[in-house]
ModelCIF file with pLDDT and N, C-alpha, C, O atoms, coordinates in Angstrom:
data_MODEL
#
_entry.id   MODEL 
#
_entity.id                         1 
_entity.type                       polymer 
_entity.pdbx_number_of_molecules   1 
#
_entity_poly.entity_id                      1 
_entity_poly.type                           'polypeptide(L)' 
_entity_poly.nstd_linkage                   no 
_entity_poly.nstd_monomer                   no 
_entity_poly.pdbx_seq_one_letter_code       
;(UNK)(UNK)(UNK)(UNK)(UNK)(UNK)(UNK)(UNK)(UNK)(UNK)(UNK)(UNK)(UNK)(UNK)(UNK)(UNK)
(UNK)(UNK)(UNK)(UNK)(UNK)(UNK)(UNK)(UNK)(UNK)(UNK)(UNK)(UNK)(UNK)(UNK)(UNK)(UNK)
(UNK)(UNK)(UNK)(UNK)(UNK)(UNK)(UNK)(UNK)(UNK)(UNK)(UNK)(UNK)(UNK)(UNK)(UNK)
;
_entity_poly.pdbx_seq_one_letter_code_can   XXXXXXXXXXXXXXXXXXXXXXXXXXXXXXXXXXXXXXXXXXXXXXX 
_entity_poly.pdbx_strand_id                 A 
#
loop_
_entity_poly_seq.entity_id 
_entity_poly_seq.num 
_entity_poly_seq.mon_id 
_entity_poly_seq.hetero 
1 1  UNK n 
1 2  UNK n 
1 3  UNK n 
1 4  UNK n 
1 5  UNK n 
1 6  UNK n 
1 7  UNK n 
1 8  UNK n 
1 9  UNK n 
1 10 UNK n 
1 11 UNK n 
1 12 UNK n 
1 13 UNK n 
1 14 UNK n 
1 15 UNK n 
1 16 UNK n 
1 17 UNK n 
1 18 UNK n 
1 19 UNK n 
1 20 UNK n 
1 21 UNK n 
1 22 UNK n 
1 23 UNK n 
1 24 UNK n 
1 25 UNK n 
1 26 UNK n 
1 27 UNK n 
1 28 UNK n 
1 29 UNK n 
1 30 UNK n 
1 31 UNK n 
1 32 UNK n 
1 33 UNK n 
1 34 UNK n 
1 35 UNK n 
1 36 UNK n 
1 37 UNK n 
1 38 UNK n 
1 39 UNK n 
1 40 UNK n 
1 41 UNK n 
1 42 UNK n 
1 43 UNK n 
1 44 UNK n 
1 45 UNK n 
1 46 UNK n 
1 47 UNK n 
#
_struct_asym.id          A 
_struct_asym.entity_id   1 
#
loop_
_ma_qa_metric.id 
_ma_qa_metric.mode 
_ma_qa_metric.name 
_ma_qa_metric.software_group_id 
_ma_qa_metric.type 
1 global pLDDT . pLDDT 
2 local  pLDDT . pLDDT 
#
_ma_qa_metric_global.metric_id      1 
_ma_qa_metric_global.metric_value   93.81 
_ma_qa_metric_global.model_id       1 
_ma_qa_metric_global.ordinal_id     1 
#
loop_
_ma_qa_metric_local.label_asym_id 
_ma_qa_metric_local.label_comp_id 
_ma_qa_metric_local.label_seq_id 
_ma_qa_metric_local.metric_id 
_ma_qa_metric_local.metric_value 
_ma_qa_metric_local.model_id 
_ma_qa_metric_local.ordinal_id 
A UNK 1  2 94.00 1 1  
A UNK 2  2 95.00 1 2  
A UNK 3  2 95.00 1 3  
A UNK 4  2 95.00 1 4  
A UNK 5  2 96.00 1 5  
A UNK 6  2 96.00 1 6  
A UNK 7  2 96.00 1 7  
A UNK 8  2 97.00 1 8  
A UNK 9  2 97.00 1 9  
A UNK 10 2 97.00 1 10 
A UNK 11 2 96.00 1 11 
A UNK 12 2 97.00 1 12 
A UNK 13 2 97.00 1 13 
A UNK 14 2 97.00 1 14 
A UNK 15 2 96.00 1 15 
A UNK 16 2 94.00 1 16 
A UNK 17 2 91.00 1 17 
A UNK 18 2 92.00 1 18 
A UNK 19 2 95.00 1 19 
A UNK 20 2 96.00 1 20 
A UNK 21 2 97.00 1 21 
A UNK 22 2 97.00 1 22 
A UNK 23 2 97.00 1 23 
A UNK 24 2 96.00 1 24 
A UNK 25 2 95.00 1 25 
A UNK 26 2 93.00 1 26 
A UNK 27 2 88.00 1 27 
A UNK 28 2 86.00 1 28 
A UNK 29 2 86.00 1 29 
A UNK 30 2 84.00 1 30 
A UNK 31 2 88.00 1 31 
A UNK 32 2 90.00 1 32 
A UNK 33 2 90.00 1 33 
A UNK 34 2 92.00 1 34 
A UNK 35 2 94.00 1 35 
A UNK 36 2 95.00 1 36 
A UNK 37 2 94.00 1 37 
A UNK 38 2 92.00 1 38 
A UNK 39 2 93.00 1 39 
A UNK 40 2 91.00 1 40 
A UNK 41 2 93.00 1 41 
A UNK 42 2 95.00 1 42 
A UNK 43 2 94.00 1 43 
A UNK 44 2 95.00 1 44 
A UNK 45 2 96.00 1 45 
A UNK 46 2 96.00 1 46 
A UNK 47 2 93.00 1 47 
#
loop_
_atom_site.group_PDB 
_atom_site.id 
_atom_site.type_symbol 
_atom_site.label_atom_id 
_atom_site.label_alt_id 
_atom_site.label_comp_id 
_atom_site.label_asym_id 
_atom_site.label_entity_id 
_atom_site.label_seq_id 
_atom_site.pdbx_PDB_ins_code 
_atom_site.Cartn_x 
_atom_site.Cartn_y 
_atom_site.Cartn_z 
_atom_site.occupancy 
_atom_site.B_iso_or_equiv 
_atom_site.pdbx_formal_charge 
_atom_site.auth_seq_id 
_atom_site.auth_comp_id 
_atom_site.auth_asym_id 
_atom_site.auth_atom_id 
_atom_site.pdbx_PDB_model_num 
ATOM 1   N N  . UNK A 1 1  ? -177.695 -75.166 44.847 1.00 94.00 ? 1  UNK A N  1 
ATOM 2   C CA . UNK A 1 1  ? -178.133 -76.508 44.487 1.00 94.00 ? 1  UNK A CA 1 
ATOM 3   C C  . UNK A 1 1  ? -178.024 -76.749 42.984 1.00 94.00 ? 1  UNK A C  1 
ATOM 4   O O  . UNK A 1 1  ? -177.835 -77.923 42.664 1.00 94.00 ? 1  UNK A O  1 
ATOM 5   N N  . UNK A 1 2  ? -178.125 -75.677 41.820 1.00 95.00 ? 2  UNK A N  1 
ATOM 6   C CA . UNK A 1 2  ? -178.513 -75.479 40.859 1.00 95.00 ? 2  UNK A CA 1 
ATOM 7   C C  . UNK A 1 2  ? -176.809 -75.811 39.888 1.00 95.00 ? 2  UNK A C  1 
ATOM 8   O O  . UNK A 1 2  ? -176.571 -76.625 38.996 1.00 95.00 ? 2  UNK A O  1 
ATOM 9   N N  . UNK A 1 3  ? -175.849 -74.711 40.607 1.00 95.00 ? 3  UNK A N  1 
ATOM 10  C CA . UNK A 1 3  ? -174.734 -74.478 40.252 1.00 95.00 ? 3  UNK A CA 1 
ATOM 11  C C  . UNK A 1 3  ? -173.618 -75.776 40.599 1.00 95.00 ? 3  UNK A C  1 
ATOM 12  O O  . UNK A 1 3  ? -172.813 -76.187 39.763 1.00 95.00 ? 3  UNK A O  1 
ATOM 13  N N  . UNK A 1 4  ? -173.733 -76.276 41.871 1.00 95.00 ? 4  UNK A N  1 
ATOM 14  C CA . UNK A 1 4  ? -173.364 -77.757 42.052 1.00 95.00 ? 4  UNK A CA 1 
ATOM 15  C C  . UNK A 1 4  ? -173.838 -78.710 41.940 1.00 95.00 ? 4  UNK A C  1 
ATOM 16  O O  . UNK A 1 4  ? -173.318 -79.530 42.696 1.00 95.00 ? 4  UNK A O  1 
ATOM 17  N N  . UNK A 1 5  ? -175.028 -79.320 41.053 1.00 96.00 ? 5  UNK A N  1 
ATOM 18  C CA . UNK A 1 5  ? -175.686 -80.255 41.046 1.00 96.00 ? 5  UNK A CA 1 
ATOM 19  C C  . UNK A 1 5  ? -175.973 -81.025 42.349 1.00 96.00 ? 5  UNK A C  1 
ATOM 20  O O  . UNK A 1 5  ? -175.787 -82.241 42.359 1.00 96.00 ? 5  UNK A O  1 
ATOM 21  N N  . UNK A 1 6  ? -176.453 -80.335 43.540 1.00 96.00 ? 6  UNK A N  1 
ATOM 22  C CA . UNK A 1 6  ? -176.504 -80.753 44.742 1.00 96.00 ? 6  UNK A CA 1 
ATOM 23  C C  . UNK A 1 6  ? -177.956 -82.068 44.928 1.00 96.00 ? 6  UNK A C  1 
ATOM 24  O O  . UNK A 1 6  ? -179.172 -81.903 44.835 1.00 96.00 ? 6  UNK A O  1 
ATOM 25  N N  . UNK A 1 7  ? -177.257 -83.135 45.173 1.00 96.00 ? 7  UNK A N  1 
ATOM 26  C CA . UNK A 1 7  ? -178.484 -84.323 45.374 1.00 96.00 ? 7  UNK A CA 1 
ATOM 27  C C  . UNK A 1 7  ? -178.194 -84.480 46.897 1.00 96.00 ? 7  UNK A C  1 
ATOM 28  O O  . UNK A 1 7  ? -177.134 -84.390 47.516 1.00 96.00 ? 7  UNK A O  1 
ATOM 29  N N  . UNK A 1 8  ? -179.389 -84.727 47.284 1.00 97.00 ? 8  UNK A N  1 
ATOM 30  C CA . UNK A 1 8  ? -179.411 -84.819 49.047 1.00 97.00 ? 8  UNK A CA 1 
ATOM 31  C C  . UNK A 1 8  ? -179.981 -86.745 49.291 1.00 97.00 ? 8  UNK A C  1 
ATOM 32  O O  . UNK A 1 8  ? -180.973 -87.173 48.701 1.00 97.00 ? 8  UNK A O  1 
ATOM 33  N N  . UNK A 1 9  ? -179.338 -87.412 50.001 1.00 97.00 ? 9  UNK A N  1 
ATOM 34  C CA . UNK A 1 9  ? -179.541 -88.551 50.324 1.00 97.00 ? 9  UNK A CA 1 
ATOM 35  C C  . UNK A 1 9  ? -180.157 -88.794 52.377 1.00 97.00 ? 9  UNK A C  1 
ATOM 36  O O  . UNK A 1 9  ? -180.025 -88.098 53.383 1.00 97.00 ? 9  UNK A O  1 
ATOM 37  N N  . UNK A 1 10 ? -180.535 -89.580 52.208 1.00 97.00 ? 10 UNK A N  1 
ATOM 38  C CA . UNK A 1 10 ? -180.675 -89.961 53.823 1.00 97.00 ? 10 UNK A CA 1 
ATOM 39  C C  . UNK A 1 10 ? -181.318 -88.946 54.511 1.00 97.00 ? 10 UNK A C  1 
ATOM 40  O O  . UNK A 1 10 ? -181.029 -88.861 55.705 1.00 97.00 ? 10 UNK A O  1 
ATOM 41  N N  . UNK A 1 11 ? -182.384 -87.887 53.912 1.00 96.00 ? 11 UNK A N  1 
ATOM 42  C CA . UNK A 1 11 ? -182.739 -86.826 54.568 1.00 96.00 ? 11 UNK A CA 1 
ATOM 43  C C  . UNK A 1 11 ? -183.748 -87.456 55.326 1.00 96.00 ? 11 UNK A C  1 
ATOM 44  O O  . UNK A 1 11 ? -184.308 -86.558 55.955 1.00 96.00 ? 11 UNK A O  1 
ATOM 45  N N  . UNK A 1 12 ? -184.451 -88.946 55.677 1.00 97.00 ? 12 UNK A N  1 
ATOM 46  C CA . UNK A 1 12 ? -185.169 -89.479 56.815 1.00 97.00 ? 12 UNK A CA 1 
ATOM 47  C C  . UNK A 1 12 ? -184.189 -89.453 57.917 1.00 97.00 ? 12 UNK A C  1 
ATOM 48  O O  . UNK A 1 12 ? -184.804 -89.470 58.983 1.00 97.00 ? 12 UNK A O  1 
ATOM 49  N N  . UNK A 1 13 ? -182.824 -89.417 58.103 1.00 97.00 ? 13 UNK A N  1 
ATOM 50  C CA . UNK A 1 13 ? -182.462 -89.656 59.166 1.00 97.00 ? 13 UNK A CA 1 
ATOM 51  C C  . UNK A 1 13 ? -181.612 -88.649 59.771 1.00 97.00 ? 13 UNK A C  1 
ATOM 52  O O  . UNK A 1 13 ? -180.627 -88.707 60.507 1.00 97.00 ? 13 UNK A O  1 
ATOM 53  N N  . UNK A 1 14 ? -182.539 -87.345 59.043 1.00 97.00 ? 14 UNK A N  1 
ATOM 54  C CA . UNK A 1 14 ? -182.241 -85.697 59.900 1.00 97.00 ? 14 UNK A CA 1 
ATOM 55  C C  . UNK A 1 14 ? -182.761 -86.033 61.073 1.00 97.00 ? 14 UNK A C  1 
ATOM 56  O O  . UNK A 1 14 ? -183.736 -86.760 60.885 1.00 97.00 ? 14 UNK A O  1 
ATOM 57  N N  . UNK A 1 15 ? -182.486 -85.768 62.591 1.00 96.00 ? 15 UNK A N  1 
ATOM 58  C CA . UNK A 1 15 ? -183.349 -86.094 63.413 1.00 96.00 ? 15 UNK A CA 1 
ATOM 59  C C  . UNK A 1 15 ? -184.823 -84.595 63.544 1.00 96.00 ? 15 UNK A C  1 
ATOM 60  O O  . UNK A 1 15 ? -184.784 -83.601 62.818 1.00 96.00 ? 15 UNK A O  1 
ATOM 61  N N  . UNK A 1 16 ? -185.705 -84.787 64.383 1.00 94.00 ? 16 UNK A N  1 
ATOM 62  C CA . UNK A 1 16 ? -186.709 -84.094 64.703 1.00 94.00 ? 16 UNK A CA 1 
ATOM 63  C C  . UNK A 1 16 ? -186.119 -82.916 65.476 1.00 94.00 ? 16 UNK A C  1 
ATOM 64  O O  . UNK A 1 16 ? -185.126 -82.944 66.202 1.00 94.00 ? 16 UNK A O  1 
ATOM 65  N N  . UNK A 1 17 ? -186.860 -81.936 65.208 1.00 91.00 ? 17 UNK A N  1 
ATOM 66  C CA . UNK A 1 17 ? -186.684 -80.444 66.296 1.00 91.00 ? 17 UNK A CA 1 
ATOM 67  C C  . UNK A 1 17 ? -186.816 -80.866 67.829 1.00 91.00 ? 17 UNK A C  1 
ATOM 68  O O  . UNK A 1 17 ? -187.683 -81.645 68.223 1.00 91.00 ? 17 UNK A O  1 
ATOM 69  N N  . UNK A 1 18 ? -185.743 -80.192 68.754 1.00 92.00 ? 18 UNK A N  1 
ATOM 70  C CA . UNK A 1 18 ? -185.464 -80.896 69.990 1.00 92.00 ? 18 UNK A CA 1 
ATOM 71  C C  . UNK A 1 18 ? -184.555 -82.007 70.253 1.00 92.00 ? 18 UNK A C  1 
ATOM 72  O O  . UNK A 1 18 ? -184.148 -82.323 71.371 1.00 92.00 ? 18 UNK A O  1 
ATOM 73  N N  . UNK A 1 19 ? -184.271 -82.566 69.176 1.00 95.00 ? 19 UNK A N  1 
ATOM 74  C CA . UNK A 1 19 ? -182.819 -83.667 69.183 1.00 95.00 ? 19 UNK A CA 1 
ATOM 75  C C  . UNK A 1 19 ? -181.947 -82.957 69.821 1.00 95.00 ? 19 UNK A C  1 
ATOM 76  O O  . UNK A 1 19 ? -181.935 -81.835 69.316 1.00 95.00 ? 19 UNK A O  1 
ATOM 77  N N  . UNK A 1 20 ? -180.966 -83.068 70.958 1.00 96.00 ? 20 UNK A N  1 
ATOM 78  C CA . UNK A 1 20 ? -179.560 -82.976 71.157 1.00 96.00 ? 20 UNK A CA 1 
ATOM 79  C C  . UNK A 1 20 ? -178.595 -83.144 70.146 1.00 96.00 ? 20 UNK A C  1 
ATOM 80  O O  . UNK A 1 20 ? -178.167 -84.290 70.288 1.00 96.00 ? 20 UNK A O  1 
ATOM 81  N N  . UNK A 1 21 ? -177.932 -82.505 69.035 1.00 97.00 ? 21 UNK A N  1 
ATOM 82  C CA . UNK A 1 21 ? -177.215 -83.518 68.438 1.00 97.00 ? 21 UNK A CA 1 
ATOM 83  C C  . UNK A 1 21 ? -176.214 -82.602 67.613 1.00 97.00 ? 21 UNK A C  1 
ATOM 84  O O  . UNK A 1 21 ? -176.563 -81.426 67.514 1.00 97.00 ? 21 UNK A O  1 
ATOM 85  N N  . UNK A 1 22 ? -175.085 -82.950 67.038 1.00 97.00 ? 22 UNK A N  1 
ATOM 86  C CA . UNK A 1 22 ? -173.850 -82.250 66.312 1.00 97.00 ? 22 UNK A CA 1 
ATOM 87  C C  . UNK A 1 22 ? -174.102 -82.542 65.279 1.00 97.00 ? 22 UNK A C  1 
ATOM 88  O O  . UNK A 1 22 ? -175.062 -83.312 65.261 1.00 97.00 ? 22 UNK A O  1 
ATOM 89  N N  . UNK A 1 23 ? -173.604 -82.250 64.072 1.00 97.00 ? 23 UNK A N  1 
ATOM 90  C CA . UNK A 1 23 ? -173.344 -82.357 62.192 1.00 97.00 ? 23 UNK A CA 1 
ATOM 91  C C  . UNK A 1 23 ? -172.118 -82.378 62.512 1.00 97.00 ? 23 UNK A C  1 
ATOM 92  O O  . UNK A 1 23 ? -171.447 -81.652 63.245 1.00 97.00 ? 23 UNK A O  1 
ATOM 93  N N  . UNK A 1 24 ? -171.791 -83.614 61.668 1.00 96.00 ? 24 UNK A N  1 
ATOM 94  C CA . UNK A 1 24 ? -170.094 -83.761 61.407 1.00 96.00 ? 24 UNK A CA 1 
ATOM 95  C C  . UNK A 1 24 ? -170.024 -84.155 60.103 1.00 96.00 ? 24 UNK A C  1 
ATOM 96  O O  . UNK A 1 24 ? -170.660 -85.061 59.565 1.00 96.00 ? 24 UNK A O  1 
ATOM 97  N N  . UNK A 1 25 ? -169.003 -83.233 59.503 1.00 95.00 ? 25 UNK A N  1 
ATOM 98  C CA . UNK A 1 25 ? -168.967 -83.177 58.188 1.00 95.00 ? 25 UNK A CA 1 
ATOM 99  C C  . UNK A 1 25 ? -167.409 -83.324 57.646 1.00 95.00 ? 25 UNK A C  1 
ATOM 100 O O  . UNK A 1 25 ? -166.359 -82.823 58.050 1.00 95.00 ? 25 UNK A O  1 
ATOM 101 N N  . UNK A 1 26 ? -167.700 -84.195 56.594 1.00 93.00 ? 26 UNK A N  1 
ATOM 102 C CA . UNK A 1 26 ? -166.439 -84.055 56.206 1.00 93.00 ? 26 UNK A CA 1 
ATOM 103 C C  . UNK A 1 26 ? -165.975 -82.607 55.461 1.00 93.00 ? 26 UNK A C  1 
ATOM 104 O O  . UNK A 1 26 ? -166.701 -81.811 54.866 1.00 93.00 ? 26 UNK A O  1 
ATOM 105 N N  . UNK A 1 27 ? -164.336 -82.532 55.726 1.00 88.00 ? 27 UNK A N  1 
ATOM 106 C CA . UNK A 1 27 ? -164.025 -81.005 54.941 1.00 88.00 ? 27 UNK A CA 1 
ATOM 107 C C  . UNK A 1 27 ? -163.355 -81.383 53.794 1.00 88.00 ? 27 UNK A C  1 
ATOM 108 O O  . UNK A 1 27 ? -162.302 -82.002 53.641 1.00 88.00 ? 27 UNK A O  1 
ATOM 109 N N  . UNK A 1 28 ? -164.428 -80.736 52.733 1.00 86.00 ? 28 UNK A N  1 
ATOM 110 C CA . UNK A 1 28 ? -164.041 -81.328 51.341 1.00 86.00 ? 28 UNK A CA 1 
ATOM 111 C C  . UNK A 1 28 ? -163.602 -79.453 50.885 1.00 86.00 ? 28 UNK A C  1 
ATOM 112 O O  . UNK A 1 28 ? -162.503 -79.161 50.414 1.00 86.00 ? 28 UNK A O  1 
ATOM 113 N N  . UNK A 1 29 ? -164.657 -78.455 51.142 1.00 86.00 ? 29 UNK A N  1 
ATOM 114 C CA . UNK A 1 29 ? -164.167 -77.363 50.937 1.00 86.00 ? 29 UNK A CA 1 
ATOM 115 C C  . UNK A 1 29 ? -164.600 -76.388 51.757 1.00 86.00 ? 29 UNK A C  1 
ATOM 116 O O  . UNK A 1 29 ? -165.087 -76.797 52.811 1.00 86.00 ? 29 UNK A O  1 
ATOM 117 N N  . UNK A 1 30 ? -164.562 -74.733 51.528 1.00 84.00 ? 30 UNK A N  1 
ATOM 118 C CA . UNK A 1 30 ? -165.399 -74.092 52.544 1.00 84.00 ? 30 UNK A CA 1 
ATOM 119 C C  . UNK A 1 30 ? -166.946 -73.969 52.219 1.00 84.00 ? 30 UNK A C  1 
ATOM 120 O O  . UNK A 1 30 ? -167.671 -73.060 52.623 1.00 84.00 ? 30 UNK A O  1 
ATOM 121 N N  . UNK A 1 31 ? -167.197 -74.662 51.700 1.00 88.00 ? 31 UNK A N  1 
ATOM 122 C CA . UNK A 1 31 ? -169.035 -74.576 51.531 1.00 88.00 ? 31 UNK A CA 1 
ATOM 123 C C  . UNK A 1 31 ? -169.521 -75.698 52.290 1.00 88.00 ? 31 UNK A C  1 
ATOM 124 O O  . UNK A 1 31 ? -170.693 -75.844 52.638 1.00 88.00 ? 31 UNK A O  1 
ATOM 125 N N  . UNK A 1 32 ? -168.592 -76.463 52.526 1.00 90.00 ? 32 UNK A N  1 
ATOM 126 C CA . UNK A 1 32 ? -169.098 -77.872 53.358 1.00 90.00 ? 32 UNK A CA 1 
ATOM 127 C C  . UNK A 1 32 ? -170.298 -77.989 54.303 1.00 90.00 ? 32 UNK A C  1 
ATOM 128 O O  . UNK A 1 32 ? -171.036 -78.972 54.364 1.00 90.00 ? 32 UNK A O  1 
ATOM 129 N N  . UNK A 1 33 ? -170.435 -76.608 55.205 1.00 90.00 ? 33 UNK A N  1 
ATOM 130 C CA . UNK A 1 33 ? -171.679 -76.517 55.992 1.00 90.00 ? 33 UNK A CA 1 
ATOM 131 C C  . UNK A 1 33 ? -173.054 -75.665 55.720 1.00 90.00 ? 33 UNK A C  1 
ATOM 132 O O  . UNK A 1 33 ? -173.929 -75.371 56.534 1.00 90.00 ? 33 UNK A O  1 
ATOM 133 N N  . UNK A 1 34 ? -172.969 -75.346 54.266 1.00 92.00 ? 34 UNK A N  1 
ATOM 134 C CA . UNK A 1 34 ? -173.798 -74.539 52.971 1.00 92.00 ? 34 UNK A CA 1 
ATOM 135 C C  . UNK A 1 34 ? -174.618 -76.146 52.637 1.00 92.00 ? 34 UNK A C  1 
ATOM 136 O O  . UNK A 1 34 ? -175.770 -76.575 52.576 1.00 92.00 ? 34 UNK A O  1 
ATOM 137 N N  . UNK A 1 35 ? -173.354 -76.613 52.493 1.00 94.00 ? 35 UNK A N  1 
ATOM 138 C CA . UNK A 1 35 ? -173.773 -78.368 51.819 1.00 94.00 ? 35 UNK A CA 1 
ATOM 139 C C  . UNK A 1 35 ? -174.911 -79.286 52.626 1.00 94.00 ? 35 UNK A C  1 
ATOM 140 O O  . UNK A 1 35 ? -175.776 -80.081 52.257 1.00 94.00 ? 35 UNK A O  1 
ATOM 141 N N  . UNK A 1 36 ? -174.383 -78.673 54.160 1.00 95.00 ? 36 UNK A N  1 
ATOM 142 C CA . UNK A 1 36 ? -174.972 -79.885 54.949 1.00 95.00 ? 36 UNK A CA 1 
ATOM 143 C C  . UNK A 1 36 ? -176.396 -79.283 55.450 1.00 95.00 ? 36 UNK A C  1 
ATOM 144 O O  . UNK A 1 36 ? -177.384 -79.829 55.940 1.00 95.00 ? 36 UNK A O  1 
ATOM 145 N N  . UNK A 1 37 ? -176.075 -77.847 55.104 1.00 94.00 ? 37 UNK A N  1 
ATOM 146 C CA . UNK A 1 37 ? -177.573 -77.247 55.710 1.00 94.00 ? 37 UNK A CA 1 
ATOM 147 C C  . UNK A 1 37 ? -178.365 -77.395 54.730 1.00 94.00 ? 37 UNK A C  1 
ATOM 148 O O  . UNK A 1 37 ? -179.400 -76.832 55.088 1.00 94.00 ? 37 UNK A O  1 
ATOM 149 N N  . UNK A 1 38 ? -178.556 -77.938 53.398 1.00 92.00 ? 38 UNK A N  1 
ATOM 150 C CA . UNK A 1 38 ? -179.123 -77.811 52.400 1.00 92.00 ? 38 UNK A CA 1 
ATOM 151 C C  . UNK A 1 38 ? -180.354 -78.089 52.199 1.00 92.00 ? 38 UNK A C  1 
ATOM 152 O O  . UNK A 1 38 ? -181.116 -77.642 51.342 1.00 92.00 ? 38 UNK A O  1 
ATOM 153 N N  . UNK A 1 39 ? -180.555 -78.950 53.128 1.00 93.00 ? 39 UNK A N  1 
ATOM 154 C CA . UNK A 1 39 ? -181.727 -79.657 53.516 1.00 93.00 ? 39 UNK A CA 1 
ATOM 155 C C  . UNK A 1 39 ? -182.311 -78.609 54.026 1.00 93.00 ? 39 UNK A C  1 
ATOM 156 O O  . UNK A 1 39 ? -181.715 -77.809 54.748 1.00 93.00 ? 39 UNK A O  1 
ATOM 157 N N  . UNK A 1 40 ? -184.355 -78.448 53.480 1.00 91.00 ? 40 UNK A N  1 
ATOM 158 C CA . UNK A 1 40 ? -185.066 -77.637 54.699 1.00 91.00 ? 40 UNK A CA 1 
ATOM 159 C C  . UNK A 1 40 ? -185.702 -78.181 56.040 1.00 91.00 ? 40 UNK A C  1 
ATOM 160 O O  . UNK A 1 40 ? -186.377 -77.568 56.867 1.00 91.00 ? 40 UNK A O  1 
ATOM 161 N N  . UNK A 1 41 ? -185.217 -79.769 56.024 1.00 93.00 ? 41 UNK A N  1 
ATOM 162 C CA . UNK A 1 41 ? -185.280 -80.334 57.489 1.00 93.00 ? 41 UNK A CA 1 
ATOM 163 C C  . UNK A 1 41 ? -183.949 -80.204 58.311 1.00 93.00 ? 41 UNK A C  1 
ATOM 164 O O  . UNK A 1 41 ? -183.824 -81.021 59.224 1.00 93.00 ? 41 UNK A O  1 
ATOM 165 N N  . UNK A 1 42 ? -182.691 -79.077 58.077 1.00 95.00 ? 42 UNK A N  1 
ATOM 166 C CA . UNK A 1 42 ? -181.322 -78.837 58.936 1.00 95.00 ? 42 UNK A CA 1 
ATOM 167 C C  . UNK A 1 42 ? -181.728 -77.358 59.560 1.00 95.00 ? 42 UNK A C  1 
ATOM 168 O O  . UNK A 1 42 ? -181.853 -76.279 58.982 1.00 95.00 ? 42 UNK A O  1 
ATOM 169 N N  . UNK A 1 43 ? -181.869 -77.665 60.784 1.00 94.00 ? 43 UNK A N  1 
ATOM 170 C CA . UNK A 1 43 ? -181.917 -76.210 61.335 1.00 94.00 ? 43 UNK A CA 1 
ATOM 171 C C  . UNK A 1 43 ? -180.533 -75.286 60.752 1.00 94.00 ? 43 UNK A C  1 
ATOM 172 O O  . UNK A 1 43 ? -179.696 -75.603 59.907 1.00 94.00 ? 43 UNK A O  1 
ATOM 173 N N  . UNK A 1 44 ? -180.674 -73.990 61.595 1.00 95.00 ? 44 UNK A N  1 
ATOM 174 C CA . UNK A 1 44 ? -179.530 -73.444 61.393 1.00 95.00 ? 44 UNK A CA 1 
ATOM 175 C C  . UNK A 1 44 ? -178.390 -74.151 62.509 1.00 95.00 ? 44 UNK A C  1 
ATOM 176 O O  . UNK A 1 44 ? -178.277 -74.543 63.671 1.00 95.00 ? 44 UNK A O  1 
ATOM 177 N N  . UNK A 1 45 ? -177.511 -73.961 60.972 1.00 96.00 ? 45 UNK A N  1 
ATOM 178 C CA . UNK A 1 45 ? -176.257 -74.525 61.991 1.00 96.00 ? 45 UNK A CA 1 
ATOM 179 C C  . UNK A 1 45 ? -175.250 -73.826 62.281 1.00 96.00 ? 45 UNK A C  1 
ATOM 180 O O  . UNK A 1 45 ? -174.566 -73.384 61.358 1.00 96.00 ? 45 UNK A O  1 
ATOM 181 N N  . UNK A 1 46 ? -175.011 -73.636 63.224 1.00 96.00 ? 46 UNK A N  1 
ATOM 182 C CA . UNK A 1 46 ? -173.584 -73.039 64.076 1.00 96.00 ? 46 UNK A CA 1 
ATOM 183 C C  . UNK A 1 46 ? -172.138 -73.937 64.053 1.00 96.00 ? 46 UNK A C  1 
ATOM 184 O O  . UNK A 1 46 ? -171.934 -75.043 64.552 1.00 96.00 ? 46 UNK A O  1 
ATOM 185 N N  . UNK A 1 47 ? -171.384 -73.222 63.434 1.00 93.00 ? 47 UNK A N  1 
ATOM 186 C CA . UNK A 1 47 ? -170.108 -73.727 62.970 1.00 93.00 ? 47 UNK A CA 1 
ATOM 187 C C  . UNK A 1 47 ? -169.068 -72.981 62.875 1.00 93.00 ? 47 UNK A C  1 
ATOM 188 O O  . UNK A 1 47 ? -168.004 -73.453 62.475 1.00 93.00 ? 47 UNK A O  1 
#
C-alpha cells in the first residue's frame, strides 16, 4: 500500500460475507489481485 501509493475507493460496495459473487479485475499487471484484495473487507480470493 505504502510502496504503490494504494487508495481504495467504493469499499461500501464490497458485498457482505455469504454473497455469491466473482472479482473482475482489470489486468493492468501481475499484482492486480494483491490490488483487489487490499481491502480488509475482500475475503481471500482465489484466482
Amino acid at each position: 500500500k505504502v510502496v504503490y501509493h494504494v487508495k481504495l475507493k467504493g469499499i461500501e460496495n464490497i458485498p457482505p460475507k455469504g454473497t455469491r459473487y466473482i472479482v473482475a479485475i482489470n489486468h493492468t499487471c501481475a499484482f492486480d489481485p494483491v490490488f483487489a484484495a487490499m481491502s480488509s473487507e475482500v475475503p481471500e480470493l482465489h484466482f
